[in-house]
C-alpha atoms as a PDB file:
ATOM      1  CA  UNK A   1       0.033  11.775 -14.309  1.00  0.00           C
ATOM      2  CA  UNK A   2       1.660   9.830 -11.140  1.00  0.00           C
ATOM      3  CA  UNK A   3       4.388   7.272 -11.950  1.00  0.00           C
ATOM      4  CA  UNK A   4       4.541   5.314  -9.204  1.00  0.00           C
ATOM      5  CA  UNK A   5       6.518   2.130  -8.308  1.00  0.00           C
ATOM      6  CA  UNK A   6       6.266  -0.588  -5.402  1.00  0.00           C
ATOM      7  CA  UNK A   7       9.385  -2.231  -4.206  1.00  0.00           C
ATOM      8  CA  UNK A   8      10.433  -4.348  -0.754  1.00  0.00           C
ATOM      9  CA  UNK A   9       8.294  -7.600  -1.375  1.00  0.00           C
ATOM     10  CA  UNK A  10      10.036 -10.938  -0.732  1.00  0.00           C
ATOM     11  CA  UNK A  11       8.854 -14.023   0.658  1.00  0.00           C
ATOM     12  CA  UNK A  12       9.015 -14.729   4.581  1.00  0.00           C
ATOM     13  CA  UNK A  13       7.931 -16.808   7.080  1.00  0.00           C
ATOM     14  CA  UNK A  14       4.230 -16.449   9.468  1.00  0.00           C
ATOM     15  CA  UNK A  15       5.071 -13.591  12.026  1.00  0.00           C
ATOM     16  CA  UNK A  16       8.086 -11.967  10.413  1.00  0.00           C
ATOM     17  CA  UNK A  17       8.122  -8.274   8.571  1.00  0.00           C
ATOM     18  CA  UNK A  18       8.154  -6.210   5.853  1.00  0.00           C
ATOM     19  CA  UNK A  19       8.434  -2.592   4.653  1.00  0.00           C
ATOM     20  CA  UNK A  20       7.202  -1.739   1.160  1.00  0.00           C
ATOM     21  CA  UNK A  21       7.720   1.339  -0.322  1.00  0.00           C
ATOM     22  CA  UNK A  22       6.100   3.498  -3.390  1.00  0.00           C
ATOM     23  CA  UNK A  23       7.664   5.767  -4.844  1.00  0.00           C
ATOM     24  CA  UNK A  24       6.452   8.572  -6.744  1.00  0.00           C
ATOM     25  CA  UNK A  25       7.221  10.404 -10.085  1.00  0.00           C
ATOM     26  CA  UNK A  26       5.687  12.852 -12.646  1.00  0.00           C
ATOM     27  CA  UNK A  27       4.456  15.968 -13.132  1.00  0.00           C
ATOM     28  CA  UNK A  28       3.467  16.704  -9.908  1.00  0.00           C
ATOM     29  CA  UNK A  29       4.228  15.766  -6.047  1.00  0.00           C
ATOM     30  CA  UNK A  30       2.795  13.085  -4.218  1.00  0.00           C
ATOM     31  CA  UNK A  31       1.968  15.443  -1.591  1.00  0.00           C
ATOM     32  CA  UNK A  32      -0.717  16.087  -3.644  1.00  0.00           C
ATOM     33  CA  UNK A  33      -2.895  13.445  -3.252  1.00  0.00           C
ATOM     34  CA  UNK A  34      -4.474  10.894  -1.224  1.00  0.00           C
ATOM     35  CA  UNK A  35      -2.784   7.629  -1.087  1.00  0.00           C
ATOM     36  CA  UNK A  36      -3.952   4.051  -1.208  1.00  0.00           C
ATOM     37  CA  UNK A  37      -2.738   0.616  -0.483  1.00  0.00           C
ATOM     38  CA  UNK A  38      -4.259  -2.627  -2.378  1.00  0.00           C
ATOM     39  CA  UNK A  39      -3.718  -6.043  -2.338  1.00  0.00           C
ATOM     40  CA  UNK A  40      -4.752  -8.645  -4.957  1.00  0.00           C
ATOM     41  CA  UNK A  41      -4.339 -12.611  -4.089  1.00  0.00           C
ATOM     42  CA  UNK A  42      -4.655 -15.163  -6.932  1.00  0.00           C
ATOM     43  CA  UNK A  43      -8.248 -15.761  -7.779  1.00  0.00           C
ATOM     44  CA  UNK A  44      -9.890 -12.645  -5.892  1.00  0.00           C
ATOM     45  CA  UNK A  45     -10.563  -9.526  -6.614  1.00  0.00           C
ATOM     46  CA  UNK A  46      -8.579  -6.787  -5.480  1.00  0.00           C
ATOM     47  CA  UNK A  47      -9.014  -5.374  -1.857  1.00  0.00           C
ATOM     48  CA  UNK A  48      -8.493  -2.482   0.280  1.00  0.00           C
ATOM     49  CA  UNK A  49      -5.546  -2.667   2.419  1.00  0.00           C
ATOM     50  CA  UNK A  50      -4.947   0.844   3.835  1.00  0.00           C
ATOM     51  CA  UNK A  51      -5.276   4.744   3.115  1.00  0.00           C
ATOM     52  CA  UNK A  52      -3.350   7.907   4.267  1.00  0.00           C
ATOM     53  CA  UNK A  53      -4.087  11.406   3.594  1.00  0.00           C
ATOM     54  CA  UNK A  54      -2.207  14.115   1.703  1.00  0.00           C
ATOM     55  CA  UNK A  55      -0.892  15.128   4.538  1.00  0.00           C
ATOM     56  CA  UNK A  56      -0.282  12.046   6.723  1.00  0.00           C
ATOM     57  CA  UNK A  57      -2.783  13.186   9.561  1.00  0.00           C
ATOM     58  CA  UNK A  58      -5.703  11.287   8.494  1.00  0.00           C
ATOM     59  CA  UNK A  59      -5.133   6.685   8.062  1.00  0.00           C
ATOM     60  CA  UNK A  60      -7.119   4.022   7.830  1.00  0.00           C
ATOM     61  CA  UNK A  61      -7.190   0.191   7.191  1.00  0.00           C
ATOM     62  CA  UNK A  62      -9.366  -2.945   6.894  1.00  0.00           C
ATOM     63  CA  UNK A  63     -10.233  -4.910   9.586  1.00  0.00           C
ATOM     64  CA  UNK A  64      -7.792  -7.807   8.731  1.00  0.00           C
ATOM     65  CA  UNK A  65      -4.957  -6.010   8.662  1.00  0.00           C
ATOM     66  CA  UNK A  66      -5.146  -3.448  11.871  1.00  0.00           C
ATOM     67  CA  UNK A  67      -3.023  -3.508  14.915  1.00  0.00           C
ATOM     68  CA  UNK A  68      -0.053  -5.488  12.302  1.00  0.00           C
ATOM     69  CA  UNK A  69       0.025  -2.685   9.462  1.00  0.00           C
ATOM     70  CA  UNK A  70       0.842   0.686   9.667  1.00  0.00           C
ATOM     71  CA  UNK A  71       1.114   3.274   6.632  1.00  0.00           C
ATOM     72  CA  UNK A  72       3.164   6.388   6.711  1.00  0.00           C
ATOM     73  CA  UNK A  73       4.630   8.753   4.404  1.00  0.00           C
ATOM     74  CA  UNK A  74       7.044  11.508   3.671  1.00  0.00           C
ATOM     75  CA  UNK A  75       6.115  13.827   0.991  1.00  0.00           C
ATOM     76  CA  UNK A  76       9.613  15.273   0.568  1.00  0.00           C
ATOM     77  CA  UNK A  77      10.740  12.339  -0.503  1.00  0.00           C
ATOM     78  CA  UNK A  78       8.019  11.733  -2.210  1.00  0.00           C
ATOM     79  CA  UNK A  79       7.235   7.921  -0.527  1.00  0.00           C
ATOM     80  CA  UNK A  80       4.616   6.167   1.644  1.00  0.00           C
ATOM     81  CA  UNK A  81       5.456   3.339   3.287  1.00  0.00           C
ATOM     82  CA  UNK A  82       3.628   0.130   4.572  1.00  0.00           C
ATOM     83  CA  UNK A  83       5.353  -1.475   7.493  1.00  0.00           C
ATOM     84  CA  UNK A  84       3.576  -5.137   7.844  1.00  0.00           C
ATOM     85  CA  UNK A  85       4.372  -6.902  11.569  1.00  0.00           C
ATOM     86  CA  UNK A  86       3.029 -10.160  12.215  1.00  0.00           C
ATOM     87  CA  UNK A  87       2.341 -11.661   8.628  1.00  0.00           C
ATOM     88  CA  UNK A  88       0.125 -14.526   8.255  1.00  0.00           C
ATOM     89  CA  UNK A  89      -0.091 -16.544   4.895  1.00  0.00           C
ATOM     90  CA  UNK A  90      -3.455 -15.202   4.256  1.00  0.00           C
ATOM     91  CA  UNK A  91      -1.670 -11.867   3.834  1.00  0.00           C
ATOM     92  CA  UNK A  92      -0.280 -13.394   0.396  1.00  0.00           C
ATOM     93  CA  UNK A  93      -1.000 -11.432  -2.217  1.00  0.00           C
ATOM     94  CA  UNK A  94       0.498  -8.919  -5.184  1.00  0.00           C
ATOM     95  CA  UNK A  95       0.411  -5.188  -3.420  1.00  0.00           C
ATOM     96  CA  UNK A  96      -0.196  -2.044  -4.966  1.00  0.00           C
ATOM     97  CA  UNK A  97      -0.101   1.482  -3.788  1.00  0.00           C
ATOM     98  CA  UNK A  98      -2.772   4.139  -5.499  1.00  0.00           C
ATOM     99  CA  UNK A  99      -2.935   7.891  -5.942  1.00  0.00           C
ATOM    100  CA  UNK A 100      -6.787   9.535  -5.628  1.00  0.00           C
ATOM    101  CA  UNK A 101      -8.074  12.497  -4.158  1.00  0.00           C
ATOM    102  CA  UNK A 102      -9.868  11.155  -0.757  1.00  0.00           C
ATOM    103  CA  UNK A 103     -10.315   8.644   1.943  1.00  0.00           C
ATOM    104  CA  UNK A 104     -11.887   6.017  -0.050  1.00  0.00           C
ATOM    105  CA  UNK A 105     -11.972   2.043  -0.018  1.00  0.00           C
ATOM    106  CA  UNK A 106     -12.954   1.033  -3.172  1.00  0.00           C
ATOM    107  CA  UNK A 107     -10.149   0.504  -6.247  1.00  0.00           C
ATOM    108  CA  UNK A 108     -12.353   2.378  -9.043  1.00  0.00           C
ATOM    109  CA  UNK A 109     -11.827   5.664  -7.031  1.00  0.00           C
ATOM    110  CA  UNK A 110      -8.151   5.864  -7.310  1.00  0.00           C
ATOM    111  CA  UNK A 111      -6.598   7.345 -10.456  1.00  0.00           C
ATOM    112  CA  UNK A 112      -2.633   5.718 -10.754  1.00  0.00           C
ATOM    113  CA  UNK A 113      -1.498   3.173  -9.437  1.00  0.00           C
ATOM    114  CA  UNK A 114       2.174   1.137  -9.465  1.00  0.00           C
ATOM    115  CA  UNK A 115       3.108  -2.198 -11.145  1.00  0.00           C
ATOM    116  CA  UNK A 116       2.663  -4.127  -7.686  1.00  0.00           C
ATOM    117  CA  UNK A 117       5.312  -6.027  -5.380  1.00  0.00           C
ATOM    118  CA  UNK A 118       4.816 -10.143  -4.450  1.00  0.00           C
ATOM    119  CA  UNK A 119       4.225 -10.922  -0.895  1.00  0.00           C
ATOM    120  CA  UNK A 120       4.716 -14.305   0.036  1.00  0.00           C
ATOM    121  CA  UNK A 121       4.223 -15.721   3.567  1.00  0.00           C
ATOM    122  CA  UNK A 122       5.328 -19.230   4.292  1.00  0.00           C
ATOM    123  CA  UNK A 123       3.792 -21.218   6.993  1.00  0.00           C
END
């Protein structure tokens, strides 16, 4: 099992930054799987925000967020990371990074996932 934990949330204003970072803990390395990035806003259901492969070689992300999100990670230090550039308040939302074992978009096909980290952006 994958203990992993979200951290670098805060509120900001429409157009600034964040990093968030997940870091990851268990019996095993995260360079062993697949990871996920999910956002949940009050009142929807949860939705996929990006994806990066074991390796780092392979990303992805939904429409809404390309061009202003990128996802990287370093599996010797066992973190991914989601740089977000250009935030808009409809990027609100409680994020969550996910461990699973393939490119996919949907949040039943992940295995572990963290406790979350608030985003707030003011307009």
């Amino acid at each position: 099992q994958l203990q992993l934990v979200e951290s670098g949330g805060g509120l900001v204003q429409a157009g600034g930054s964040l990093r968030l970072s997940c870091a990851a803990s268990g019996v095993t390395f995260i360079s062993s799987y697949t990871m996920g990035w999910f956002r949940q806003a009050p009142g929807k259901e949860r939705e996929f925000v990006s994806v990066i492969s074991w390796k780092g070689t392979n990303t992805d992300y939904a429409d809404s967020v390309k061009g202003r999100f990128t996802v990287s990670r370093d599996n010797a230090k066992n973190t991914v990371w989601l740089q977000m550039n250009n935030l808009k308040p409809e990027d609100t939302a409680v994020y969550y990074c996910a461990a699973g074992t393939g490119i996919y978009y949907r949040a039943q096909q992940y295995m572990d996932w963290g406790q979350g980290t608030q985003v707030t952006v003011s307009s």
